[in-house]
N, C-alpha and C. Protein backbone atom coordinates (compact mmCIF):
# COMPACT_ATOMS: atom_id res chain seq x y z
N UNK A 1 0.83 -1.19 0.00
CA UNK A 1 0.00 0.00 0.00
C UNK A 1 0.87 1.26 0.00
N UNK A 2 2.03 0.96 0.70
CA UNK A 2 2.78 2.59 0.70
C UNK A 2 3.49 2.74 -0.34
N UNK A 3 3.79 1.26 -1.57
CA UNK A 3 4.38 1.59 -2.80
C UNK A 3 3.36 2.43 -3.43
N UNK A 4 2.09 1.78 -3.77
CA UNK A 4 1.26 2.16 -4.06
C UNK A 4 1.08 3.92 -4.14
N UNK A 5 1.20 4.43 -3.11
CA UNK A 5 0.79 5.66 -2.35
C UNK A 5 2.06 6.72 -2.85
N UNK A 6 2.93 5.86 -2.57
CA UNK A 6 4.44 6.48 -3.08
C UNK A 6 4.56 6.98 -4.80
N UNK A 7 3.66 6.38 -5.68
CA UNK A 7 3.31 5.94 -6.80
C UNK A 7 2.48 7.40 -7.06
N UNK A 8 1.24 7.08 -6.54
CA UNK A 8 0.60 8.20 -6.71
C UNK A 8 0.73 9.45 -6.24
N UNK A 9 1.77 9.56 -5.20
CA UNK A 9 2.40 11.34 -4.68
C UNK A 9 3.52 11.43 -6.35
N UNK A 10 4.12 10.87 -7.10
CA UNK A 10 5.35 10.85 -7.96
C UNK A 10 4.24 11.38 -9.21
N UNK A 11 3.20 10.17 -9.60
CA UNK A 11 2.49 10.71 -10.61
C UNK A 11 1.84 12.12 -10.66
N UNK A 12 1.56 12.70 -9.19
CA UNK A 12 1.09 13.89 -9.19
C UNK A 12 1.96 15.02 -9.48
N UNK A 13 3.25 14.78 -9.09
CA UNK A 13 4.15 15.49 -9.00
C UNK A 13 4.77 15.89 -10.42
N UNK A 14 4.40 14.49 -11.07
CA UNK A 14 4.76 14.92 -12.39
C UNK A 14 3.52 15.40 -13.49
N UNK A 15 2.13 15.34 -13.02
CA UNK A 15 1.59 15.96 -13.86
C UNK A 15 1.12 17.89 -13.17
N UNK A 16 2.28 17.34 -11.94
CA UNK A 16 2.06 19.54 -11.56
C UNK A 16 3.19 19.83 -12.36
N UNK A 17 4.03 19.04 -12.83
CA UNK A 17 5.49 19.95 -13.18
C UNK A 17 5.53 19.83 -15.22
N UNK A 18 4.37 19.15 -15.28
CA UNK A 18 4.30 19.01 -17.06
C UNK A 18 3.66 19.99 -17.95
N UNK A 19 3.82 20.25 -19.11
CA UNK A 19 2.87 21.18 -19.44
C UNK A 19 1.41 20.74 -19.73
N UNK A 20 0.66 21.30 -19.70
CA UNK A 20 -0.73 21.00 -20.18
C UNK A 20 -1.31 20.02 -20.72
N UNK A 21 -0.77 20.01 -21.83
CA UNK A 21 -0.99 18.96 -22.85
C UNK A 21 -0.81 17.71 -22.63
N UNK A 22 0.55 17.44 -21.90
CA UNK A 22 1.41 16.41 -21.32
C UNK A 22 0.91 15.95 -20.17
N UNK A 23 0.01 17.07 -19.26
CA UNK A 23 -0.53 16.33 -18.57
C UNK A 23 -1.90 15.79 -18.52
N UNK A 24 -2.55 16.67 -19.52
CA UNK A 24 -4.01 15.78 -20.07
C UNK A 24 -3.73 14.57 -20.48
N UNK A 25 -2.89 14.54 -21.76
CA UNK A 25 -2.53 12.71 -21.89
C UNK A 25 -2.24 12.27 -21.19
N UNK A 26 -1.25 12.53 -20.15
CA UNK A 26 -1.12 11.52 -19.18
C UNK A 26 -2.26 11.26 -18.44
N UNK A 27 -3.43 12.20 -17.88
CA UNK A 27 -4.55 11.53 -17.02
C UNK A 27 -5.10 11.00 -17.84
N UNK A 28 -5.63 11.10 -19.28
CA UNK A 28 -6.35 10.24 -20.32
C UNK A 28 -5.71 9.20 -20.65
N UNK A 29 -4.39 8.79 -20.45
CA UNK A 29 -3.87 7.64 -20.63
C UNK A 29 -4.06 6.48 -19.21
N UNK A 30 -4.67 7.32 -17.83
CA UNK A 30 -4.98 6.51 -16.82
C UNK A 30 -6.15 6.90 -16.37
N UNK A 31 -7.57 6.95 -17.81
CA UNK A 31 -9.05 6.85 -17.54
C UNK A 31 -9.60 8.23 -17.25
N UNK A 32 -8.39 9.50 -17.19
CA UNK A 32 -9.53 10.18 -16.64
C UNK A 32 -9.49 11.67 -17.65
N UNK A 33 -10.16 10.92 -18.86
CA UNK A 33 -10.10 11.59 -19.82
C UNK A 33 -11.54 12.63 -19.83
N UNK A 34 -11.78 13.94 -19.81
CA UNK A 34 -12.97 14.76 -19.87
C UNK A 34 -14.20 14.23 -20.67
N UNK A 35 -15.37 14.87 -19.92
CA UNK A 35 -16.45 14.44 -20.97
C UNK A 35 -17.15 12.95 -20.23
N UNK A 36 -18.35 13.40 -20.85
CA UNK A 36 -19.11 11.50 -20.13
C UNK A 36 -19.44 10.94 -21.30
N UNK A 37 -19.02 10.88 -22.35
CA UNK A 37 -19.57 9.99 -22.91
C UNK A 37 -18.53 8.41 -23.48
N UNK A 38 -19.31 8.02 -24.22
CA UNK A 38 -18.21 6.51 -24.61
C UNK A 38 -16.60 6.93 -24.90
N UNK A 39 -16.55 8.30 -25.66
CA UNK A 39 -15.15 8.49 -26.37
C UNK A 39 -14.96 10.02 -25.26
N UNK A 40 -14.11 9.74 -24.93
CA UNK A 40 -13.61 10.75 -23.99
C UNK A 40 -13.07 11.65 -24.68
N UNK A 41 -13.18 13.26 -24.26
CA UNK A 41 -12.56 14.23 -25.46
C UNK A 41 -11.64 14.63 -24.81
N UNK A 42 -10.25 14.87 -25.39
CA UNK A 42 -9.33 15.36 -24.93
C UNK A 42 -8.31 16.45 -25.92
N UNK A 43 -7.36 16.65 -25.71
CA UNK A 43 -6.21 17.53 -26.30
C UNK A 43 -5.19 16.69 -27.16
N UNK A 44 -5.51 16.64 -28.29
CA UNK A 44 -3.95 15.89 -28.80
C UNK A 44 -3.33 16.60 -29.82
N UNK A 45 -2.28 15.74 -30.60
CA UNK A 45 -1.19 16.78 -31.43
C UNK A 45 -2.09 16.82 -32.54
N UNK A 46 -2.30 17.68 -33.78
CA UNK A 46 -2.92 18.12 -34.34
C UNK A 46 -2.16 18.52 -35.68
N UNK A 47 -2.04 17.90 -36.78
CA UNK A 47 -1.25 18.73 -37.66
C UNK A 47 -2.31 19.21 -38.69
N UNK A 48 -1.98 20.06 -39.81
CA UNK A 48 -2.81 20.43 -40.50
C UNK A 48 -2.30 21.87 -41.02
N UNK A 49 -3.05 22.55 -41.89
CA UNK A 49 -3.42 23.89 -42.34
C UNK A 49 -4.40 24.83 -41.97
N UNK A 50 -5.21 24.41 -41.05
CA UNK A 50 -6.38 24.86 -40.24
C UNK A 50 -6.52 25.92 -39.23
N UNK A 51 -7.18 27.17 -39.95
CA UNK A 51 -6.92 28.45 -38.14
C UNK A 51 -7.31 27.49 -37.18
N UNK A 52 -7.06 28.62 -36.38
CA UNK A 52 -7.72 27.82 -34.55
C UNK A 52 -8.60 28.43 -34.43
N UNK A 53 -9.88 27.77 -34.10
CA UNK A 53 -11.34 27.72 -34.17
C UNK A 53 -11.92 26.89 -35.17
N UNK A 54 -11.46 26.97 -36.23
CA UNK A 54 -12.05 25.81 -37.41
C UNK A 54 -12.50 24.44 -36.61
N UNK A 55 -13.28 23.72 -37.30
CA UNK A 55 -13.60 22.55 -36.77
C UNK A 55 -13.66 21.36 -38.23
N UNK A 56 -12.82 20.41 -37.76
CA UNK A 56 -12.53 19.62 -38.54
C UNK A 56 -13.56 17.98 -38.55
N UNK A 57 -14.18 17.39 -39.44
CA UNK A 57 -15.25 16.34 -38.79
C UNK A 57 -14.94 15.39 -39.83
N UNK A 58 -14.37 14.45 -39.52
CA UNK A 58 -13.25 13.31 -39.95
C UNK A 58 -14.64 12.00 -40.13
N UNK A 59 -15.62 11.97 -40.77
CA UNK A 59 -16.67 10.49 -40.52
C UNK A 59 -16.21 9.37 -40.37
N UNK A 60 -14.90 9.08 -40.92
CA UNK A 60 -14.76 7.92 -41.15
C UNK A 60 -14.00 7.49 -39.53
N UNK A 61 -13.69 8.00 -39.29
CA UNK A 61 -12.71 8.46 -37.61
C UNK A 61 -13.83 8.47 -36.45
N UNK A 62 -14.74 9.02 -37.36
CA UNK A 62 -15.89 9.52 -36.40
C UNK A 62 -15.21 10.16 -35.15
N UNK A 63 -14.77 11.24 -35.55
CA UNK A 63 -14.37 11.69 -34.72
C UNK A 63 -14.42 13.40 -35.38
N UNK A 64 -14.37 14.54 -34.06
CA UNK A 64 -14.67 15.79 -34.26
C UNK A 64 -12.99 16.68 -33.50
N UNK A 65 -12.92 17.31 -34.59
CA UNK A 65 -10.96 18.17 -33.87
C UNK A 65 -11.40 19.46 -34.16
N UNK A 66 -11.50 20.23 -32.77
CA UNK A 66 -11.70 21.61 -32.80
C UNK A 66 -10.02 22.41 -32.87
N UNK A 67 -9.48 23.35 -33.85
CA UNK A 67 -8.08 23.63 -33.92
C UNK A 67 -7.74 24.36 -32.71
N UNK A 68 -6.99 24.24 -32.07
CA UNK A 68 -6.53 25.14 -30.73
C UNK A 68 -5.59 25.82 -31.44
N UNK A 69 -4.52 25.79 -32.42
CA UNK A 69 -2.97 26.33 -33.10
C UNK A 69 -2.19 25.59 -31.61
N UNK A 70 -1.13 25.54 -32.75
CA UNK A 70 0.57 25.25 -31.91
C UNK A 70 0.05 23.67 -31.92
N UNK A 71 -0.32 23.29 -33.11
CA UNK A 71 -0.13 21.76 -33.27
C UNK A 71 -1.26 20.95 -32.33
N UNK A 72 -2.08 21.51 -31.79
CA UNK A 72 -2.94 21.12 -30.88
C UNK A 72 -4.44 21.14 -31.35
N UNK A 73 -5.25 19.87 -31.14
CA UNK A 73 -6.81 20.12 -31.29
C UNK A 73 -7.03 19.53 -30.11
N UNK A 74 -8.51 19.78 -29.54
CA UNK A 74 -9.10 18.80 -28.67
C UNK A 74 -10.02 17.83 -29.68
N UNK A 75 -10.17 16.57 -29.53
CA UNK A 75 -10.93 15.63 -30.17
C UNK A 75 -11.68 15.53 -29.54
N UNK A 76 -12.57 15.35 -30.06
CA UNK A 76 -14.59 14.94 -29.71
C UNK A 76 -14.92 13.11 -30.31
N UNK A 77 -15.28 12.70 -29.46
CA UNK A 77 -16.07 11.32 -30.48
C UNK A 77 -17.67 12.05 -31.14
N UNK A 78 -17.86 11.25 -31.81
CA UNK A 78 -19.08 11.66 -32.75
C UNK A 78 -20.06 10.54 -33.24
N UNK A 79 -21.54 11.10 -33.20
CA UNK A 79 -22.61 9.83 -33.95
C UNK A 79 -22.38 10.44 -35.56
N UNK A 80 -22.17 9.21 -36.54
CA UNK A 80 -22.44 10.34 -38.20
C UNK A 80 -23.37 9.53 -38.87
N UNK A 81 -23.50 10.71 -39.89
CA UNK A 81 -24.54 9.76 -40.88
C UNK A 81 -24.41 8.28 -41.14
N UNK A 82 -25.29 7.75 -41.16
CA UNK A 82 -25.56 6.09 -41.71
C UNK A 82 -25.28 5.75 -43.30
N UNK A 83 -25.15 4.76 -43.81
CA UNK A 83 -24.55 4.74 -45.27
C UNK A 83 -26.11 5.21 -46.01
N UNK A 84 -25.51 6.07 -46.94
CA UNK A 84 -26.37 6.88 -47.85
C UNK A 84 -26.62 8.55 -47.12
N UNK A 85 -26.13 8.57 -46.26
CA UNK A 85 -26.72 9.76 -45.54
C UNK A 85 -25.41 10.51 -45.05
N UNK A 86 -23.71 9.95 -45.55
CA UNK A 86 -22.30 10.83 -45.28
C UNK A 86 -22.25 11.62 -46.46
N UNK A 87 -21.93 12.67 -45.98
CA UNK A 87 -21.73 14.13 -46.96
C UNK A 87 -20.47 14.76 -46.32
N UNK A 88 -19.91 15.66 -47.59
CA UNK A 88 -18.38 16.12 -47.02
C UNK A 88 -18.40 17.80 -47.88
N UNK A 89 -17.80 18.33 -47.15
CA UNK A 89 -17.70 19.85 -48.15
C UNK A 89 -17.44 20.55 -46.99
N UNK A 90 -17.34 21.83 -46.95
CA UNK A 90 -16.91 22.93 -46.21
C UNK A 90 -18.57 23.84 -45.83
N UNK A 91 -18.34 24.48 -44.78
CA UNK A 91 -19.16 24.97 -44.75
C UNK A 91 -19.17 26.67 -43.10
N UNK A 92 -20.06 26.83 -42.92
CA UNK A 92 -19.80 28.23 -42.08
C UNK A 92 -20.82 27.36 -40.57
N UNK A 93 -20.39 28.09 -39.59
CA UNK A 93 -21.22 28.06 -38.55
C UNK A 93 -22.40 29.28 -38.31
N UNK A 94 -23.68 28.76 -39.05
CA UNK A 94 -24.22 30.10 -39.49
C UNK A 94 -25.39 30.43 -38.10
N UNK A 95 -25.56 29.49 -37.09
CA UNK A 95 -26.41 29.88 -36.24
C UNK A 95 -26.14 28.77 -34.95
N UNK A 96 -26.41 29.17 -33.81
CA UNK A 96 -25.75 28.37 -32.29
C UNK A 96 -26.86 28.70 -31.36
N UNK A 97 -27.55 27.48 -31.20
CA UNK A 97 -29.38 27.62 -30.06
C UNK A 97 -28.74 26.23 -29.04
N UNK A 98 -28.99 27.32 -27.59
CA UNK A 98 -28.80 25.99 -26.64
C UNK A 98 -30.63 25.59 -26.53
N UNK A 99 -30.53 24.16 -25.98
CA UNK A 99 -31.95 23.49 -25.54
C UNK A 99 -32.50 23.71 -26.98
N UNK A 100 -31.90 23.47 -28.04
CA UNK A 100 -33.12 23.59 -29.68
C UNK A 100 -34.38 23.07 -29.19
N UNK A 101 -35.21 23.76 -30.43
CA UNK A 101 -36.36 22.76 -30.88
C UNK A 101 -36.06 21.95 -32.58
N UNK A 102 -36.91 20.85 -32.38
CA UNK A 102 -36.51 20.28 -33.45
C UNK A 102 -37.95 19.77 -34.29
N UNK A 103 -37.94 20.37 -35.52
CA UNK A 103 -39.01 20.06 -36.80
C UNK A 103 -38.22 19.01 -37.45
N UNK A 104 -38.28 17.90 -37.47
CA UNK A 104 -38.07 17.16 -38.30
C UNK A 104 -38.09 17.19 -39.76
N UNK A 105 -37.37 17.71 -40.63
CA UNK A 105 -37.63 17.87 -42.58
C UNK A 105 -38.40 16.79 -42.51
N UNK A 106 -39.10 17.51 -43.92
CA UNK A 106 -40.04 16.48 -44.47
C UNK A 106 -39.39 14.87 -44.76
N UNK A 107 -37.55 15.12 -45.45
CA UNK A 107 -37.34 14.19 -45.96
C UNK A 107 -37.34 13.14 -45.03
N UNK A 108 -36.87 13.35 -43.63
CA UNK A 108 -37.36 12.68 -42.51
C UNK A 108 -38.67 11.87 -42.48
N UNK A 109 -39.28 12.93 -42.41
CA UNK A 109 -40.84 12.52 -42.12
C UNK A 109 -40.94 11.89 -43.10
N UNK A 110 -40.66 11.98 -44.18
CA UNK A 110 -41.27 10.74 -45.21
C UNK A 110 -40.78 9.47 -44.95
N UNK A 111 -39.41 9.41 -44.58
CA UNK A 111 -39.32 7.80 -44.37
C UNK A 111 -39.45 7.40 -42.75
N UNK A 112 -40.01 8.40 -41.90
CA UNK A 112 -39.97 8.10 -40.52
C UNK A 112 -41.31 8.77 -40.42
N UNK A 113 -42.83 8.38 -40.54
CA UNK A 113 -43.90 9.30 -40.41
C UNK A 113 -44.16 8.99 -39.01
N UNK A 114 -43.51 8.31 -38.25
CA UNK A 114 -44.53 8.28 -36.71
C UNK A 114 -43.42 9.27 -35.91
N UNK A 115 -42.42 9.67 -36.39
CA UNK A 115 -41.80 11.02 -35.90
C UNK A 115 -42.98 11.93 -35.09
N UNK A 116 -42.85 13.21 -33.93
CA UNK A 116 -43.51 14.29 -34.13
C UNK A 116 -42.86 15.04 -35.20
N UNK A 117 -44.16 16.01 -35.24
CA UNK A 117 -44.13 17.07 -36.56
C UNK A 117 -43.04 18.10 -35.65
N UNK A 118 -42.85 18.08 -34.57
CA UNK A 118 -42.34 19.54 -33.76
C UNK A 118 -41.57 18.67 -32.23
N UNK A 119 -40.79 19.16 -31.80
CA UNK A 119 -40.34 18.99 -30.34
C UNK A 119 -39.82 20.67 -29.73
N UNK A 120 -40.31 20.78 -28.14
CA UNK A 120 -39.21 21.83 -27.49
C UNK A 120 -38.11 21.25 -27.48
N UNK A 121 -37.34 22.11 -27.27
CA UNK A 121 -36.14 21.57 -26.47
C UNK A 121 -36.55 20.83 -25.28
N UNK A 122 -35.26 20.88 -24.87
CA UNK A 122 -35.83 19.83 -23.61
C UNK A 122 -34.67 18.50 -23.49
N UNK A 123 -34.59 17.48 -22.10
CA UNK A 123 -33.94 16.46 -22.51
C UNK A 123 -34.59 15.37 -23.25
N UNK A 124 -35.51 15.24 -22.93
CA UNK A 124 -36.24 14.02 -24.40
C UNK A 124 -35.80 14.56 -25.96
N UNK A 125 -35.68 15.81 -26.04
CA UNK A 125 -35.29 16.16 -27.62
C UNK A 125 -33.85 16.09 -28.47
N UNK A 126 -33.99 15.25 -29.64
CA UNK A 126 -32.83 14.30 -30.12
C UNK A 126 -31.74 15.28 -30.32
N UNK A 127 -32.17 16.55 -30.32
CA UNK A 127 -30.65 17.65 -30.49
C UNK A 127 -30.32 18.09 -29.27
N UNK A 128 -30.63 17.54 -28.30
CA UNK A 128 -29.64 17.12 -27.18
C UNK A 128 -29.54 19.21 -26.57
N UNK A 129 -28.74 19.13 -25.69
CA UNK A 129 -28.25 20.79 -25.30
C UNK A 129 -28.36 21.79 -26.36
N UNK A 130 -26.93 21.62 -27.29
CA UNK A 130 -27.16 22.64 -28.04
C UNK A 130 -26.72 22.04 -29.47
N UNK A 131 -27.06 22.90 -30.51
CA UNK A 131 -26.90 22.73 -31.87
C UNK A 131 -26.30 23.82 -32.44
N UNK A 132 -25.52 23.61 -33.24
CA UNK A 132 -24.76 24.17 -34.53
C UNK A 132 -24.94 23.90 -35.39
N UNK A 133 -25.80 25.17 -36.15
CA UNK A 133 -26.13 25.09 -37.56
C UNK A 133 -25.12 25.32 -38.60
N UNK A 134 -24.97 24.27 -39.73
CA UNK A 134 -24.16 24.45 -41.01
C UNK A 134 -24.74 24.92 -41.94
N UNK A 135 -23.96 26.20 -42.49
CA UNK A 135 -24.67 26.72 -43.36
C UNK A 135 -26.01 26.64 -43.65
N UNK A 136 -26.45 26.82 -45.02
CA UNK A 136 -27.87 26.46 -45.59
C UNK A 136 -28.40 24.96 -45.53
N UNK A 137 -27.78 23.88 -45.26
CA UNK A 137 -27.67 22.69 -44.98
C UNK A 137 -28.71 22.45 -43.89
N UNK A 138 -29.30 21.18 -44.41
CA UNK A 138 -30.32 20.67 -43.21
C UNK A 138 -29.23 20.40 -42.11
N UNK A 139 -28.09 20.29 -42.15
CA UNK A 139 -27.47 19.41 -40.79
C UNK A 139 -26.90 20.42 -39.62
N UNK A 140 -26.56 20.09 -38.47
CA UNK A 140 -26.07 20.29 -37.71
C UNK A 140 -24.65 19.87 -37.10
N UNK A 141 -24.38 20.28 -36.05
CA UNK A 141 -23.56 19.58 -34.95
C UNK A 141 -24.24 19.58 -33.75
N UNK A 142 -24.69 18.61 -32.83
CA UNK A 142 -25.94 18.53 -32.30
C UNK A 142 -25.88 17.40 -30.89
N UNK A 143 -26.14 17.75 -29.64
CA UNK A 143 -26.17 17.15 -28.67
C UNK A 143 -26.91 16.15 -29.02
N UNK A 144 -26.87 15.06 -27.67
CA UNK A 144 -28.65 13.56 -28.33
C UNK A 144 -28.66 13.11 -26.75
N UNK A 145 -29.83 12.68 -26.98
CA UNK A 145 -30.22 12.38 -25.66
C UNK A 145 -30.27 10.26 -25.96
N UNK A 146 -29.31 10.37 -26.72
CA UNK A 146 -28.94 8.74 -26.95
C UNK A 146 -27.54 8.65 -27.03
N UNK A 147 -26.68 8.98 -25.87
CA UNK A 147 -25.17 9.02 -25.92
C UNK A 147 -24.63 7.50 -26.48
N UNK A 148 -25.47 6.61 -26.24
CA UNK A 148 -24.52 5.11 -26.96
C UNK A 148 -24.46 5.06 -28.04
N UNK A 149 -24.97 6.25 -28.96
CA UNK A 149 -25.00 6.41 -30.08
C UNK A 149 -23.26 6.97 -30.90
N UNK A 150 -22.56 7.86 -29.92
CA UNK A 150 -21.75 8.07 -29.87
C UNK A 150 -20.28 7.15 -30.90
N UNK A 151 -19.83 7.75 -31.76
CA UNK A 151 -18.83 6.52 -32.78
C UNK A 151 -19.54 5.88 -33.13
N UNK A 152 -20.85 6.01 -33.35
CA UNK A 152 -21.75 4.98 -34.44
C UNK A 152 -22.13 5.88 -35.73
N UNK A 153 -22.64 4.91 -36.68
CA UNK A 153 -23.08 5.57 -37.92
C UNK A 153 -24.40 5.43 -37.68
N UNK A 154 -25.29 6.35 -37.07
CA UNK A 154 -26.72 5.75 -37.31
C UNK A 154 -27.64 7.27 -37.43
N UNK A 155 -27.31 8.56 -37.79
CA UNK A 155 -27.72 9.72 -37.98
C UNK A 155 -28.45 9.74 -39.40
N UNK A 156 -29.22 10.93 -39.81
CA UNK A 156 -29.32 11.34 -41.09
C UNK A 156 -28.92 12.25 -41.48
N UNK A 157 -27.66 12.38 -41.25
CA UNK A 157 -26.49 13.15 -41.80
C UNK A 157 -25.96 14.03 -40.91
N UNK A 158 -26.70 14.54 -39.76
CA UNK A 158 -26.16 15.58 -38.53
C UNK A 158 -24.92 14.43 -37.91
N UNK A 159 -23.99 15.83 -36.80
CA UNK A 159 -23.01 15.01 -36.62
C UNK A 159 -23.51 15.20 -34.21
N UNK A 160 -23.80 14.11 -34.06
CA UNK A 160 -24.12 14.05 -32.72
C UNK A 160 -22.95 13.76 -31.66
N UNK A 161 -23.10 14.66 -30.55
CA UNK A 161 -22.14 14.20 -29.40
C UNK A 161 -22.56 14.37 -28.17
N UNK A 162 -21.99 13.74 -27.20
CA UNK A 162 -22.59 13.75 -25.91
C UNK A 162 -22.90 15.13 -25.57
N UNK A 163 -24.11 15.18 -24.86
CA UNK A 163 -24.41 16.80 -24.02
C UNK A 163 -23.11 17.64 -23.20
N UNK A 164 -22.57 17.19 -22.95
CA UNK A 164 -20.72 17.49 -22.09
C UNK A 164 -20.23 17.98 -22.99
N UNK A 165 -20.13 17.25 -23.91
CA UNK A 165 -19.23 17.54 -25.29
C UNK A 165 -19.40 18.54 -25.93
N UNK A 166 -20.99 18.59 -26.85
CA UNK A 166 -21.28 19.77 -27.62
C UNK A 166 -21.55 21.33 -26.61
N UNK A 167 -21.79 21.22 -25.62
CA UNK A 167 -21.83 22.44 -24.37
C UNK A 167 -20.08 22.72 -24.73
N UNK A 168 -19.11 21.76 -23.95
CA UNK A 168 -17.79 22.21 -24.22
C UNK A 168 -17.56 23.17 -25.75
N UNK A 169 -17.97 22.10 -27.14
CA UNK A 169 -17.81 22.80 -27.99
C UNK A 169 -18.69 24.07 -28.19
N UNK A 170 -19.75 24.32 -28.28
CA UNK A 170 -20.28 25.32 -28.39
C UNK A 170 -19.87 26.24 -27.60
N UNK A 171 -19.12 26.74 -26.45
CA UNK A 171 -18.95 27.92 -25.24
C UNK A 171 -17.37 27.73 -26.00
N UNK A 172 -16.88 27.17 -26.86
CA UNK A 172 -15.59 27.78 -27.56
C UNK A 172 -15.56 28.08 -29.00
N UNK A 173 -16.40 27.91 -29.78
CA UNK A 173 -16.74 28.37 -31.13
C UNK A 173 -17.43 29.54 -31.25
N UNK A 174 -17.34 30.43 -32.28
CA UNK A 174 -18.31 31.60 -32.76
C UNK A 174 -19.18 31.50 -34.10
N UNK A 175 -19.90 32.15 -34.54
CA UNK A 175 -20.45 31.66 -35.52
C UNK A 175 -20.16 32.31 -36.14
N UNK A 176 -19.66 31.71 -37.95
CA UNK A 176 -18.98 32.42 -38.90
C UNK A 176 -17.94 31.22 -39.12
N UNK A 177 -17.15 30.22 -37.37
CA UNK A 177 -16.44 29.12 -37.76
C UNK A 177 -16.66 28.17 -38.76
N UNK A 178 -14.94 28.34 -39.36
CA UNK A 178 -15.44 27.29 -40.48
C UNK A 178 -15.11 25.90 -40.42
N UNK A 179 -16.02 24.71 -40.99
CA UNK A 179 -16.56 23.73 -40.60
C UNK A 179 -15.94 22.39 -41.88
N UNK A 180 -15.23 21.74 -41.74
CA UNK A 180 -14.49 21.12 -42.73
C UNK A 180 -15.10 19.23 -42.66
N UNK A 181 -16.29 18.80 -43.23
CA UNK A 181 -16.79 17.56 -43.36
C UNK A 181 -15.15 16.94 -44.16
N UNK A 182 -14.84 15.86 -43.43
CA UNK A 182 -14.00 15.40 -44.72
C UNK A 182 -14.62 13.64 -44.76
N UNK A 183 -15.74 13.66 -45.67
CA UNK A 183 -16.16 12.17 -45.67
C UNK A 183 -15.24 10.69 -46.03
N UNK A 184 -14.96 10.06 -45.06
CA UNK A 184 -13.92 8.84 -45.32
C UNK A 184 -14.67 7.92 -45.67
N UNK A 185 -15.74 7.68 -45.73
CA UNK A 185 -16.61 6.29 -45.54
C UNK A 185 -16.77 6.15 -44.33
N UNK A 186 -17.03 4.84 -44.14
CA UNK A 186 -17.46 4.18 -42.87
C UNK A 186 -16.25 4.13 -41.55
């Protein structure tokens, strides 16, 4: 027990004396990575051409990298579209509503008619906390009140993340951020 103990005064010691980064991986490398959902979001190295603020959404990774600069993003896990429903292109962050309401598109409703026509916000409602609207685009970036959904493909084309997650992202984005789909497949 006092190795033990001895263990954990050394590990502390070295994530007070590391920088930031160094010491997020290190607690995410022993479970105690931010965020509640299945994929824990954290800080990692980041290369690219991308300002900081851009947001990068990798489908095939299923995974979401907000740019910090100096080689750094934080990663998000992500729900994405289902096959027939991944799309990729660039786009703007043209509008940001915490607690949405959600109208389901028609194209929805046509192949899902026992949908409601309307939801408040709320936690029963599938856009979760908050949403980020893409451009003119039906889709979002969008909380869910079905976190095991999380690294799955089972959306119609919005990109979903735990309520922790999209709150984190949304209270660090502005709208106008630009938004980079890069569709991998599955």
């Amino acid at each position: 027990m006092k190795r033990f103990f001895a263990i954990l005064v050394a590990c502390a010691a070295f994530a007070g004396t590391a920088n930031n980064a160094s010491a997020q991986g290190f607690f995410n490398f022993f479970g105690g990575g931010s965020g509640s959902g299945p994929i824990p979001r954290q800080v990692v190295l980041f290369e690219g051409n991308y300002k900081p603020g851009s947001i990068i959404v990798d489908t095939g990774e299923r995974r979401l990298y907000l740019v910090l600069g100096n080689g750094q993003a934080i990663r998000y896990g992500i729900g994405v579209g289902r096959d027939g429903f991944r799309w990729g292109g660039v786009h703007k962050i043209t509008a940001k509503k915490e607690w949405p309401a959600w109208t389901p598109p028609s194209q929805m409703l046509a192949r899902r008619p026992d949908l409601p026509r309307h939801m408040e916000g709320g936690v029963e409602n599938p856009l979760g906390a908050r949403a980020l609207y893409l451009g003119s685009t039906l889709y979002r970036i969008h909380g869910s009140n079905e976190p095991e959904t999380i690294g799955q493909a089972v959306s119609s084309g919005c990109f979903r993340m735990v309520n922790d997650d999209v709150i984190d992202l949304y209270d660090r984005v502005s709208v106008g951020a630009t938004v980079y789909v890069i569709n991998r497949g599955s």
